[in-house]
C-alpha atoms as a PDB file:
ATOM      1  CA  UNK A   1     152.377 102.046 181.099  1.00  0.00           C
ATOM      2  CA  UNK A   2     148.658 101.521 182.903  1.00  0.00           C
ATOM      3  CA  UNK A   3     149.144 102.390 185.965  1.00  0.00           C
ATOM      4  CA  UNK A   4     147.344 101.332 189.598  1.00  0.00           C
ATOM      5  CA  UNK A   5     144.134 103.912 188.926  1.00  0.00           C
ATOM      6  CA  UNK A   6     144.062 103.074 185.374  1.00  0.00           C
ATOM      7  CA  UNK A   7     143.756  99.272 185.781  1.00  0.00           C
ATOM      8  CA  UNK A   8     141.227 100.107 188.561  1.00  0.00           C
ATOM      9  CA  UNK A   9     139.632 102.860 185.855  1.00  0.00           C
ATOM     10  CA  UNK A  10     139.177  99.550 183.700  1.00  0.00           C
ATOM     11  CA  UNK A  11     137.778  97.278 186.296  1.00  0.00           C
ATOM     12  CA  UNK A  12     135.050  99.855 187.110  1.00  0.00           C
ATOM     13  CA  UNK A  13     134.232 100.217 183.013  1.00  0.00           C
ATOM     14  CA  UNK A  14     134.027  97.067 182.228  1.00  0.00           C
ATOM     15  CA  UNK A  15     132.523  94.681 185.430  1.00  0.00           C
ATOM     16  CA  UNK A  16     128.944  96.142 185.209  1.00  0.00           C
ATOM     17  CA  UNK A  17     128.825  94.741 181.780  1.00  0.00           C
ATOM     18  CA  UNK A  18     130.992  91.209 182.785  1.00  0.00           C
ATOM     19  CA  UNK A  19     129.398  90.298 185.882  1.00  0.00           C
ATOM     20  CA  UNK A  20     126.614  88.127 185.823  1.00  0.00           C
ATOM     21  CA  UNK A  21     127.327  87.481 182.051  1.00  0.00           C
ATOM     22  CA  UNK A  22     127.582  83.566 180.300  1.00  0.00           C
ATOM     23  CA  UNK A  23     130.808  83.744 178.230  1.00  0.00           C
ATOM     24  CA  UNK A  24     129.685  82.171 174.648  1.00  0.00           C
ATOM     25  CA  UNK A  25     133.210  82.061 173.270  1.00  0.00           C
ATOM     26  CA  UNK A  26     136.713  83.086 173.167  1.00  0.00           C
ATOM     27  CA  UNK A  27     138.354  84.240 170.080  1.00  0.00           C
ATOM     28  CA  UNK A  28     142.217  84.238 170.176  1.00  0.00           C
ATOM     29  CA  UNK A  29     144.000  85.858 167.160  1.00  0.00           C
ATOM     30  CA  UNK A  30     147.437  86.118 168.471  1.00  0.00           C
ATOM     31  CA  UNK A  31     148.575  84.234 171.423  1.00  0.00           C
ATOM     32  CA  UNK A  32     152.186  85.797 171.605  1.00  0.00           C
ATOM     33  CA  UNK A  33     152.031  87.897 174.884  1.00  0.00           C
ATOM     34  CA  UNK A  34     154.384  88.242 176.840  1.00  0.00           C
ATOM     35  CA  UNK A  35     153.392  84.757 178.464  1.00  0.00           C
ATOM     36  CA  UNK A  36     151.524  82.249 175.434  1.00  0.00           C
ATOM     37  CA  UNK A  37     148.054  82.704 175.942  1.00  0.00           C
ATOM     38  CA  UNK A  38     147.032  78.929 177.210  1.00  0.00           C
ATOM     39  CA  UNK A  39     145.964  76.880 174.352  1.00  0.00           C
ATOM     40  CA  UNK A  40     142.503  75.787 175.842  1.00  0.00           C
ATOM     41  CA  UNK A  41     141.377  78.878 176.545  1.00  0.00           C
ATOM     42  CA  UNK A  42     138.032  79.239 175.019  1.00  0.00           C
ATOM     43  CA  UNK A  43     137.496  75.398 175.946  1.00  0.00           C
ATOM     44  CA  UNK A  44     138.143  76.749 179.778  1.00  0.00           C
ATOM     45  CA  UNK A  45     135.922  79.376 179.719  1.00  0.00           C
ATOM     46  CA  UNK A  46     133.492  79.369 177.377  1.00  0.00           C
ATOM     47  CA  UNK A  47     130.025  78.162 178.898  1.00  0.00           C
ATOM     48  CA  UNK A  48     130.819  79.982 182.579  1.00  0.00           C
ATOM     49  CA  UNK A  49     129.326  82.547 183.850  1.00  0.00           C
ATOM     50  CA  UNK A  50     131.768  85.304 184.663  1.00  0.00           C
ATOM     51  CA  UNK A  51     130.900  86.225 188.804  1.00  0.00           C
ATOM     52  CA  UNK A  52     133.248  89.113 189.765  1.00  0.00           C
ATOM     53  CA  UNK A  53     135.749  90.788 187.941  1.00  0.00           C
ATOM     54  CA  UNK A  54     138.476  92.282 190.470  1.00  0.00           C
ATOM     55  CA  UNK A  55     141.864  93.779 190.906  1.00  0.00           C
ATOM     56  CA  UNK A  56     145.298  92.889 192.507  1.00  0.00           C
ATOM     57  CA  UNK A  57     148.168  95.378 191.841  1.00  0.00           C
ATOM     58  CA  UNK A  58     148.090  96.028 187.924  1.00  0.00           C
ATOM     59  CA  UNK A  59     146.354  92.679 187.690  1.00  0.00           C
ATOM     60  CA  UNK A  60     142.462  92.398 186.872  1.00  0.00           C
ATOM     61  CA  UNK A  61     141.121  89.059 188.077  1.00  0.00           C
ATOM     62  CA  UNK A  62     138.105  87.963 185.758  1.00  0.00           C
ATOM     63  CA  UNK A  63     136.541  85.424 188.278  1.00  0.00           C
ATOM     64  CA  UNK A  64     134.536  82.657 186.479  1.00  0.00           C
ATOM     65  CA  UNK A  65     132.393  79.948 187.998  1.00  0.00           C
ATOM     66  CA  UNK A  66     135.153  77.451 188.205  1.00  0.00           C
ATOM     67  CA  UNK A  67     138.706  79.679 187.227  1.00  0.00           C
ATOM     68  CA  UNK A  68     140.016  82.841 186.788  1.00  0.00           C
ATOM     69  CA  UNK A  69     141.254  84.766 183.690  1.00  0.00           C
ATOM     70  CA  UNK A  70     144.042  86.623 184.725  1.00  0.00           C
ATOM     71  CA  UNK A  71     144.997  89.719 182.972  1.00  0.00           C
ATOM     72  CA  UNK A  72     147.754  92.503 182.764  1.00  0.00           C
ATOM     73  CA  UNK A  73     147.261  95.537 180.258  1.00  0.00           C
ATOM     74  CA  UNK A  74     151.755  95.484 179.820  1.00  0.00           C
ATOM     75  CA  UNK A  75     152.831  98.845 178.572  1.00  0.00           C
ATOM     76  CA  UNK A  76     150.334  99.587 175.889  1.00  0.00           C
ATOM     77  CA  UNK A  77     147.471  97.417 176.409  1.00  0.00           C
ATOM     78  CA  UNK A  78     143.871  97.951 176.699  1.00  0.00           C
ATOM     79  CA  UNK A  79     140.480  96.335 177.354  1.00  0.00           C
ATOM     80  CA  UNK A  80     137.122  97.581 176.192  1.00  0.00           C
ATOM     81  CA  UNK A  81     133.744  95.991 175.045  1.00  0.00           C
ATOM     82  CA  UNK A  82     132.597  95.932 171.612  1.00  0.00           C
ATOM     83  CA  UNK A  83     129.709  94.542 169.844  1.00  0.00           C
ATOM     84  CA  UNK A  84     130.000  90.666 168.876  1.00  0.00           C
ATOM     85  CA  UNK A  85     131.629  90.551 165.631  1.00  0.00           C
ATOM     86  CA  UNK A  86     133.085  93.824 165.127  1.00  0.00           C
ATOM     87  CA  UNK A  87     135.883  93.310 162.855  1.00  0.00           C
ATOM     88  CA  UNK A  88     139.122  93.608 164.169  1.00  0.00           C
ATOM     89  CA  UNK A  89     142.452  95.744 164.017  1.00  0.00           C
ATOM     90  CA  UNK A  90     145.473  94.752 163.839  1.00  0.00           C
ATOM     91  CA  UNK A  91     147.037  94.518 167.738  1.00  0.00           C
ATOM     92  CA  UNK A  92     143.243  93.599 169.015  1.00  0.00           C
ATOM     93  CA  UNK A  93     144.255  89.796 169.916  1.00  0.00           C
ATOM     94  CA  UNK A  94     141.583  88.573 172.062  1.00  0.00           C
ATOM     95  CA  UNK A  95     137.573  88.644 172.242  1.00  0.00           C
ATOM     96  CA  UNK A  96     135.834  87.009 175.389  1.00  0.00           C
ATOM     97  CA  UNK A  97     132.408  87.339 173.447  1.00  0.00           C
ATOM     98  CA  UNK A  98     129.058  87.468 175.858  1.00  0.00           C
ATOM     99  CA  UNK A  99     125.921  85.926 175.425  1.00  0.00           C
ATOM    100  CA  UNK A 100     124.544  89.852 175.889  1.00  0.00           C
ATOM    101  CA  UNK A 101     126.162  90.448 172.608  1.00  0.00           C
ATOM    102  CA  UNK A 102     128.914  92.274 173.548  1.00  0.00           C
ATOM    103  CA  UNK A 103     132.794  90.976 173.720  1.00  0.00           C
ATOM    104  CA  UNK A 104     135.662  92.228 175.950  1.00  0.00           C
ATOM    105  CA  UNK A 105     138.190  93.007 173.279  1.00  0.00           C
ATOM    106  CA  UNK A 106     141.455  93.271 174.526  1.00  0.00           C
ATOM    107  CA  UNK A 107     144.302  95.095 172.189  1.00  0.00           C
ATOM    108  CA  UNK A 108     148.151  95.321 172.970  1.00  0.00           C
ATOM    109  CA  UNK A 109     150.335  96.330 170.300  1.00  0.00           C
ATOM    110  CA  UNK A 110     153.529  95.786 171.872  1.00  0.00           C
ATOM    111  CA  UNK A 111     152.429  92.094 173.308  1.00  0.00           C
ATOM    112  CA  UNK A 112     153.583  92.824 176.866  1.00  0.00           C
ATOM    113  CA  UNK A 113     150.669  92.292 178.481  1.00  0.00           C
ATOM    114  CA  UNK A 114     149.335  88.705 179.695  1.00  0.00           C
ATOM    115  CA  UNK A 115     145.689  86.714 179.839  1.00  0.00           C
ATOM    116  CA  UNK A 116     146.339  83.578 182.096  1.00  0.00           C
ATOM    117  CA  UNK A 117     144.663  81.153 183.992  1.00  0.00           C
ATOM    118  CA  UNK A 118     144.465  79.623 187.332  1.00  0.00           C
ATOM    119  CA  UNK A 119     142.204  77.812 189.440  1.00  0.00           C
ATOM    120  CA  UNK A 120     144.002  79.568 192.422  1.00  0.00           C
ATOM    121  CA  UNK A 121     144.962  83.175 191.603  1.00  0.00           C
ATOM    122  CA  UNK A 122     145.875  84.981 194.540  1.00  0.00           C
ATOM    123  CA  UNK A 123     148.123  81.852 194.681  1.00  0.00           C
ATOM    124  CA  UNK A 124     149.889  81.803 191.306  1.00  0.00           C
ATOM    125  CA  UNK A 125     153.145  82.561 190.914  1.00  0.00           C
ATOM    126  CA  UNK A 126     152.689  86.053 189.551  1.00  0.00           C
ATOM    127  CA  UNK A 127     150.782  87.302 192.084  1.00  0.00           C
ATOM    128  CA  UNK A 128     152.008  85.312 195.727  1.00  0.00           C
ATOM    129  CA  UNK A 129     154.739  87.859 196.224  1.00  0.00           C
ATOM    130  CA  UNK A 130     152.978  90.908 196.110  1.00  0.00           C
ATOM    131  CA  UNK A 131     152.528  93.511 199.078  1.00  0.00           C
ATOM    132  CA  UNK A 132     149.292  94.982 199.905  1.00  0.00           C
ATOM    133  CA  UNK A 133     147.287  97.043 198.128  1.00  0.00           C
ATOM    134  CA  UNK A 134     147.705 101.011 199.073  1.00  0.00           C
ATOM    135  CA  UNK A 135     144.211 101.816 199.924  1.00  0.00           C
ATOM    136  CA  UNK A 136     143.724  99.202 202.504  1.00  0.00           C
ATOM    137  CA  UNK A 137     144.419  99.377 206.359  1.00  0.00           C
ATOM    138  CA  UNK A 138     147.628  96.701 205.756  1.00  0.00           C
ATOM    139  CA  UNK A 139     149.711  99.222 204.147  1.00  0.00           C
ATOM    140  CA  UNK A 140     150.613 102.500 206.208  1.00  0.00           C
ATOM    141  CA  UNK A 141     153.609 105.017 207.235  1.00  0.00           C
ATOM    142  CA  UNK A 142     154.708 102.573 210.030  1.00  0.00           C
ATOM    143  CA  UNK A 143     155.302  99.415 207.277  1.00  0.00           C
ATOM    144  CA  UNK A 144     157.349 101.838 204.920  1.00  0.00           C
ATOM    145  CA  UNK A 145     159.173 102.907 208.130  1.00  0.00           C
ATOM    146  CA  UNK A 146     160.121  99.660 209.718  1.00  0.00           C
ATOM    147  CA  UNK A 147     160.848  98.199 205.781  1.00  0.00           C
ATOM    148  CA  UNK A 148     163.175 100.459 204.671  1.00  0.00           C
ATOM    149  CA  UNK A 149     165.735 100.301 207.748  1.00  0.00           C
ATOM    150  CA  UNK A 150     169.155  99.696 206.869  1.00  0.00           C
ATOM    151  CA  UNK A 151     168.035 100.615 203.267  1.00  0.00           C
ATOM    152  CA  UNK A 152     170.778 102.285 201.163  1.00  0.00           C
ATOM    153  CA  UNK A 153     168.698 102.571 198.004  1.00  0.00           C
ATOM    154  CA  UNK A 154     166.610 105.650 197.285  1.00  0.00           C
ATOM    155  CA  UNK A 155     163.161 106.189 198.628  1.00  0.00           C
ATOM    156  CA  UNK A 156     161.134 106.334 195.031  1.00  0.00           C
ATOM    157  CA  UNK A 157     162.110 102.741 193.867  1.00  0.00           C
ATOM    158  CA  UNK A 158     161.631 102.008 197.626  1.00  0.00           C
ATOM    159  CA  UNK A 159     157.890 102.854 197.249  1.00  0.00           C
ATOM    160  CA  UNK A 160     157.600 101.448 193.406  1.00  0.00           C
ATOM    161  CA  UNK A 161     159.175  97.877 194.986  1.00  0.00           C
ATOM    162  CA  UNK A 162     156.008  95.893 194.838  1.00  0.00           C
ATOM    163  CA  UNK A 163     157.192  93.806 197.491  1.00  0.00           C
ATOM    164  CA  UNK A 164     156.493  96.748 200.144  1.00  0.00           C
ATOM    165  CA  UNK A 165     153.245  97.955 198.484  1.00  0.00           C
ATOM    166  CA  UNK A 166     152.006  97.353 195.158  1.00  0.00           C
ATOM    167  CA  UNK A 167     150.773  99.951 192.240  1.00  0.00           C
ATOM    168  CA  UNK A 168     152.672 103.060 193.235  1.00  0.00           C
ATOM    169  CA  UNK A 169     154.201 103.567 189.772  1.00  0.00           C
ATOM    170  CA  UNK A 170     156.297 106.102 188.391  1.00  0.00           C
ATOM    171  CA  UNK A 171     154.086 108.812 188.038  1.00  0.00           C
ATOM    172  CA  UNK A 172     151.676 108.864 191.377  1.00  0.00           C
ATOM    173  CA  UNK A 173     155.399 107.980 193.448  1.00  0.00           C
ATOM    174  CA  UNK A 174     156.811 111.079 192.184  1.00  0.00           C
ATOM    175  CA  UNK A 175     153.802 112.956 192.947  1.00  0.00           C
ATOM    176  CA  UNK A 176     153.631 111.369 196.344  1.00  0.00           C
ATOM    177  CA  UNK A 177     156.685 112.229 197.397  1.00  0.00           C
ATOM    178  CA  UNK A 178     156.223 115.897 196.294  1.00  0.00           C
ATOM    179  CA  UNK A 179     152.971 116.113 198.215  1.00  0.00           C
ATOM    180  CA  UNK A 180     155.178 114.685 200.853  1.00  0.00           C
ATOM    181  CA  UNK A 181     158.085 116.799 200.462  1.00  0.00           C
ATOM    182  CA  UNK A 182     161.073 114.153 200.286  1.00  0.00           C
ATOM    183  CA  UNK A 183     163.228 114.439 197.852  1.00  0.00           C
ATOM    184  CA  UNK A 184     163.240 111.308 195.489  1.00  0.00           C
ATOM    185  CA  UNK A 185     167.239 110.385 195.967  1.00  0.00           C
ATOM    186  CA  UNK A 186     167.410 110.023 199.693  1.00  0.00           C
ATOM    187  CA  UNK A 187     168.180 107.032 201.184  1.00  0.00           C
ATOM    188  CA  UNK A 188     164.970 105.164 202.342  1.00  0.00           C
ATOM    189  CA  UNK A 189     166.486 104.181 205.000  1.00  0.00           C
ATOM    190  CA  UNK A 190     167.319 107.715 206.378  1.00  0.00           C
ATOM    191  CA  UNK A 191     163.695 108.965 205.936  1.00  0.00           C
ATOM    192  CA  UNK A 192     162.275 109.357 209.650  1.00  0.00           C
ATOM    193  CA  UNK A 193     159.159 107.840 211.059  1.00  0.00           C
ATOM    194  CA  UNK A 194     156.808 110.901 211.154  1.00  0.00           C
ATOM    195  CA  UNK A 195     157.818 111.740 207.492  1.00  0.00           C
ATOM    196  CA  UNK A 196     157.201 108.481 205.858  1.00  0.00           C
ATOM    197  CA  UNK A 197     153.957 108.202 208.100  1.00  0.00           C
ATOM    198  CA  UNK A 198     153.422 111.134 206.325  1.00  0.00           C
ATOM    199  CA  UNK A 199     153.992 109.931 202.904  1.00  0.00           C
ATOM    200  CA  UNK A 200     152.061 107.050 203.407  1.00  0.00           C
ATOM    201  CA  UNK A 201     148.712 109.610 203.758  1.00  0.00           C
ATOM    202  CA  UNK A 202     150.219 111.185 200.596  1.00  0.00           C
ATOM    203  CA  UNK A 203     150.377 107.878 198.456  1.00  0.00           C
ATOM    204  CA  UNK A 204     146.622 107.210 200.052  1.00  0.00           C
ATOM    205  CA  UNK A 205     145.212 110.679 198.840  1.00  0.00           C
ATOM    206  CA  UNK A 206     146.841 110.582 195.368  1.00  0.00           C
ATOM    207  CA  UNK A 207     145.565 107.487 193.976  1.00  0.00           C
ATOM    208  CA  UNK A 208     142.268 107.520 195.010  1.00  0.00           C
ATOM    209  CA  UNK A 209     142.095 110.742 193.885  1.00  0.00           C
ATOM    210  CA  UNK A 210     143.427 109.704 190.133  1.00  0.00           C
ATOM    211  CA  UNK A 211     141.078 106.929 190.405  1.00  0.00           C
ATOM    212  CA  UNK A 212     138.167 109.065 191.288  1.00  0.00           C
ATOM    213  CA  UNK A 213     139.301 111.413 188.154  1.00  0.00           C
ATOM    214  CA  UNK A 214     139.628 108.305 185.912  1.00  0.00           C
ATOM    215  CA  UNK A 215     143.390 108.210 186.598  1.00  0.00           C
ATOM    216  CA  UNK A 216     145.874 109.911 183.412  1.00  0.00           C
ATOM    217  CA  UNK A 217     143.872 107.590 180.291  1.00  0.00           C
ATOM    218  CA  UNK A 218     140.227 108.071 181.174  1.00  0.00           C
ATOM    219  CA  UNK A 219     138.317 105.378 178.488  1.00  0.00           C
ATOM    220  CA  UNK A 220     135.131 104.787 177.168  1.00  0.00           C
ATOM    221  CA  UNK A 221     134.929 101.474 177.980  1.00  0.00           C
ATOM    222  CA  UNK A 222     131.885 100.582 174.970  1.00  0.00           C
ATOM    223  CA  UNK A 223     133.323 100.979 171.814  1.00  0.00           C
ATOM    224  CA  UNK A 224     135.517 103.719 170.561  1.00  0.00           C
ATOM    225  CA  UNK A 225     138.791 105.608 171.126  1.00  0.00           C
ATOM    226  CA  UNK A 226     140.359 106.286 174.327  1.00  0.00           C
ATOM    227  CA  UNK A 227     139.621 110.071 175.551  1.00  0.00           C
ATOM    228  CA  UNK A 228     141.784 112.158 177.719  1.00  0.00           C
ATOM    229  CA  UNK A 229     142.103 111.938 181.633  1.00  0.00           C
ATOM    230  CA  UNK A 230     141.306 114.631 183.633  1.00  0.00           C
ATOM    231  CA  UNK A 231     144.221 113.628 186.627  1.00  0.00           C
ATOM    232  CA  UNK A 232     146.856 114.362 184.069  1.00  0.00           C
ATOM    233  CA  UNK A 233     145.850 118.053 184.543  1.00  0.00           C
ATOM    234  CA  UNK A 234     146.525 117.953 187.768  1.00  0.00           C
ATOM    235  CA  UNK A 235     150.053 116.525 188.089  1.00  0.00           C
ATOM    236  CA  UNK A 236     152.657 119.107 190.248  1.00  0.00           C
ATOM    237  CA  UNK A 237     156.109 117.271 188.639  1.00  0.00           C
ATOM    238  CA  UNK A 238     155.721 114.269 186.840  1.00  0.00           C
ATOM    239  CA  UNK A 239     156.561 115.050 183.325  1.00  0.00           C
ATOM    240  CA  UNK A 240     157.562 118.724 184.181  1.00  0.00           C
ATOM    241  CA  UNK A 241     161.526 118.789 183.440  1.00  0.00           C
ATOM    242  CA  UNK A 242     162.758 122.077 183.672  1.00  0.00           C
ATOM    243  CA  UNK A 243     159.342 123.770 184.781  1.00  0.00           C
ATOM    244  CA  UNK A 244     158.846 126.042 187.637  1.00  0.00           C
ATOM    245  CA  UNK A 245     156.781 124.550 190.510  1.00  0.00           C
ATOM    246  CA  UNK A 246     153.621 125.158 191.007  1.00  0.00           C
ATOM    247  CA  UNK A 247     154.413 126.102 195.104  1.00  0.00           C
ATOM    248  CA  UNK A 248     157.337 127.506 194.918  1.00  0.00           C
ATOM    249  CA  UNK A 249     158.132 129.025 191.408  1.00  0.00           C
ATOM    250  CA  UNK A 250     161.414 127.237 191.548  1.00  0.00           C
ATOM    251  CA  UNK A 251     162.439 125.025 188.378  1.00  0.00           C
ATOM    252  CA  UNK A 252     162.090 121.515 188.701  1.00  0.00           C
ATOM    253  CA  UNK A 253     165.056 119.620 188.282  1.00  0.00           C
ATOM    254  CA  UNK A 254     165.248 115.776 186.475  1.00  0.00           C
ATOM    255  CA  UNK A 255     167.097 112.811 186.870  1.00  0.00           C
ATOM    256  CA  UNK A 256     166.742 109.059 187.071  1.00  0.00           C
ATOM    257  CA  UNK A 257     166.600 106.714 188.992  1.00  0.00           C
ATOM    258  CA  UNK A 258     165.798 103.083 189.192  1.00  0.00           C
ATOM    259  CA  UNK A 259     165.878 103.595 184.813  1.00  0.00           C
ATOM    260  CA  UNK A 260     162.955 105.947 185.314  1.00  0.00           C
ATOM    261  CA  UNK A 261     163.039 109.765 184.685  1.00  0.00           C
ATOM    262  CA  UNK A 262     162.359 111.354 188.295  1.00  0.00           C
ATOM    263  CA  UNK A 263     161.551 115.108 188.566  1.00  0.00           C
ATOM    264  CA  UNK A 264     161.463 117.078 192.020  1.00  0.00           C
ATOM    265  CA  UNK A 265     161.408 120.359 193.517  1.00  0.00           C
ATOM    266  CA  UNK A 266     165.242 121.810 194.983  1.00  0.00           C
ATOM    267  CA  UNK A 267     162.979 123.495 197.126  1.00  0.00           C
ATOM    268  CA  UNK A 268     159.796 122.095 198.456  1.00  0.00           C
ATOM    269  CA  UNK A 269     161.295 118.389 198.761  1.00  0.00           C
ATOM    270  CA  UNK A 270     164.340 117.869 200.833  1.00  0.00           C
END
């Protein structure tokens, strides 16, 4: 699944070639998402210019003169631009065609995605819950700390709650918390002050560093296939079951938790 630097990955592809742009049409060829696509779509947008094109969570916010396309890649989705008529694949369900010639094509074989719109998004009912966003100044050690008191669950779907901060997914929360050296099953809420302040500087430093290495999917955003990452080359336990660790030589042990595979170090986290 497209995770926080991935979705952010996307915004930075695609707004240079979005914003500023008069949307001529919107082709929908499947409308079966996890939500319906709405019906009036192309009637809503076509004719606007599209003026920003931002992100909240896992959500990318595709800011129109009067509206706002809301959008969610879902576990397998994907947006990238293509020229105007370009025939489609099967799983490529949507084209938001530009008068510049090009169209946002967005493809999701397993239809768990979402395009939606709202007049008020930050408002709507998908987004009005959410925490803040990691990289800003409202999310820090001290929130995590005072949040998770009384807290018997364990710390990593503490962090991946998007209630307490949004887009620290599976794989950048397990890295976090090795960075951080906690081990993924203790309690959240018997995780001390200095360590989650800790933690939260950990969470900081790993996603923007995915994002500034194009996060685990790295795309090229006009036309073709998707190419490899580079921050997958760079992961310490996600994924690596059974390894040794890269600090301490010790093999990493797995588990889940929350329904997600979780990997740590005996060792280095505690």
């Amino acid at each position: 699944m497209p995770e926080l630097p991935e979705v952010e990955t996307t915004r930075r592809g695609i707004a240079p070639h979005l914003e500023g742009q008069r949307v001529s049409r919107v082709v929908v060829r499947d409308r079966r998402l996890r939500w319906p696509i709405p019906e009036d779509l192309d009637v809503r947008l076509s004719g606007q210019r599209i003026v920003q094109v931002e992100r909240r969570a896992k959500y990318l916010l595709i800011n129109a003169e009067v509206g706002t396309l809301i959008s969610h890649l879902g576990m397998s989705g994907n947006l990238r631009l293509v020229e105007v008529g370009m025939p489609a694949l099967k799983h490529e369900h949507v084209d938001i065609e530009l008068e510049s010639g090009l169209a946002l094509r967005y493809t999701d074989p397993r239809r768990f995605g979402a395009m939606l719109w709202s007049l008020d998004p930050l408002n709507h009912e998908l987004l009005i819950r959410l925490g803040p966003e990691p990289l800003t100044d409202l999310f820090d050690g001290e929130r995590l700390f005072q949040l998770s008191r009384g807290r018997s669950m364990a710390v990593k779907p503490f962090i991946m709650d998007n209630a307490v901060v949004v887009g620290v997914g599976n794989i950048y929360a397990t890295e976090a918390l090795f960075a951080a050296g906690i081990d993924p099953r203790r309690a959240a809420g018997g995780i001390s002050r200095a360590r989650y302040l800790k933690l939260a500087i950990e969470i900081k430093r790993i996603l923007a560093h995915a994002i500034e290495r194009g996060g685990t999917t790295l795309r090229d955003f006009i036309g073709g296939d998707g190419q490899p990452g580079y921050f997958q080359q760079e992961l310490f336990v996600y994924g690596r079951g059974g390894e040794l660790c890269k600090a301490c030589g010790t093999e990493l042990r797995e588990i889940r938790l929350g329904q997600r595979a979780s990997v740590w170090c005996p060792r280095c986290q505690s």
